[in-house]
Protein backbone atom coordinates (compact mmCIF):
# COMPACT_ATOMS: atom_id res chain seq x y z
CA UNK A 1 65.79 141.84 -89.16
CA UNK A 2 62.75 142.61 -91.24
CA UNK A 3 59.75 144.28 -89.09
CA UNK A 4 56.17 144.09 -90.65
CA UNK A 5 53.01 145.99 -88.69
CA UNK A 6 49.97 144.68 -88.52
CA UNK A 7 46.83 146.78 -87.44
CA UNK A 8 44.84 145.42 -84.62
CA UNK A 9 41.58 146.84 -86.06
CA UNK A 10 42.00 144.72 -89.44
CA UNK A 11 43.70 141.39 -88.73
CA UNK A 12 42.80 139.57 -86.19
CA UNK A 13 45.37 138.25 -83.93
CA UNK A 14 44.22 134.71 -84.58
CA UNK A 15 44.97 135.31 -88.50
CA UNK A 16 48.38 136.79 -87.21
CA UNK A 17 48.96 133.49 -84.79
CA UNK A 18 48.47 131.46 -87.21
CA UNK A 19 50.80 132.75 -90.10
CA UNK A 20 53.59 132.64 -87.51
CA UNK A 21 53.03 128.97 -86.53
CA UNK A 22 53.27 128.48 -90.21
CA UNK A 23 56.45 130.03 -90.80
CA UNK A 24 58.16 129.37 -87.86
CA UNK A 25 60.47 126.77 -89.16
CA UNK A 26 62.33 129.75 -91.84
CA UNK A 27 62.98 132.05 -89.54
CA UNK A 28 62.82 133.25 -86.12
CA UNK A 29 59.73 134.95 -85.38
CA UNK A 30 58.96 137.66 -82.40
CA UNK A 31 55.62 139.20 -82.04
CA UNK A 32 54.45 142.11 -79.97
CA UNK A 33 51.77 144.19 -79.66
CA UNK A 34 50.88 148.19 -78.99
CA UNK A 35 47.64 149.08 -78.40
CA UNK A 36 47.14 150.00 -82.38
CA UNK A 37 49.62 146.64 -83.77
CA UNK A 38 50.50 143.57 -83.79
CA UNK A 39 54.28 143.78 -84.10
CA UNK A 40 56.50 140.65 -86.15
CA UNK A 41 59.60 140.68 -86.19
CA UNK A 42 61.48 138.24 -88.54
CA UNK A 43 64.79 137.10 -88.73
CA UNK A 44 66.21 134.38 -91.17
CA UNK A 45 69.81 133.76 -92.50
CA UNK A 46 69.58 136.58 -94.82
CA UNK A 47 68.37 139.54 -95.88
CA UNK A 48 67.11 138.20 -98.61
CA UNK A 49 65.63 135.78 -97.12
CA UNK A 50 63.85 137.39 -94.84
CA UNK A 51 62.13 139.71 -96.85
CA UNK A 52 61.31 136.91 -98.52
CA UNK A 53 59.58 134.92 -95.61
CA UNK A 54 58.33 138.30 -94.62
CA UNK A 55 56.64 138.92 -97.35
CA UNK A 56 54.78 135.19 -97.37
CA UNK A 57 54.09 135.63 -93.95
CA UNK A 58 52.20 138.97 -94.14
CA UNK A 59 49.96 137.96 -97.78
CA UNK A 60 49.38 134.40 -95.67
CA UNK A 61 47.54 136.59 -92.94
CA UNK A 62 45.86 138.56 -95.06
CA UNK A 63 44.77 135.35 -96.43
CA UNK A 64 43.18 134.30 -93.67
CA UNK A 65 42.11 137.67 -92.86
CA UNK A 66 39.89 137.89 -95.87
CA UNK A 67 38.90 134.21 -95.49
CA UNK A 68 37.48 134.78 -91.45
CA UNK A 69 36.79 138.72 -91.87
CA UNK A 70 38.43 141.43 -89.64
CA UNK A 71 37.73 141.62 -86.13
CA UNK A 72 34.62 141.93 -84.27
C-alpha cells in the first residue's frame, strides 16, 4: 500500500475527488482526511504498480490544482 498526503490548505478536495474518480479503475483507492490532509491510500497488484498509479494520481491533482487555484 502506497500512502500519499495531501494538504488541505493547497489542494482542494474537489481537485483530490476528482483524481481518484480518475484512477479508480488501477487500483483501489481509500481517502481520509485530518484536519491538516487529505489522506489516499492506494493499493494495486504491485508495488510497482502502485507507486506508479500513485505517482499519476498525485501530479493529476496538482494538475487540476494549478488549473482551478488552491482553496478559498
Amino acid at each position: 500500500m502506497k500512502e500519499l498526503r495531501f494538504h488541505r490548505e493547497l489542494y482542494p478536495g474537489e481537485a483530490v475527488d476528482s483524481a481518484l474518480r480518475t484512477f479508480e479503475g488501477w487500483a483501489e483507492l481509500r481517502r481520509e482526511q485530518t484536519p491538516t490532509h487529505w489522506i489516499v491510500r492506494v493499493t494495486a497488484r504491485s508495488a510497482a504498480a502502485e507507486r506508479k498509479i500513485a505517482g499519476e494520481l498525485a501530479n493529476f491533482a496538482l494538475g487540476l490544482t494549478v488549473r482551478r487555484g488552491p482553496p478559498a
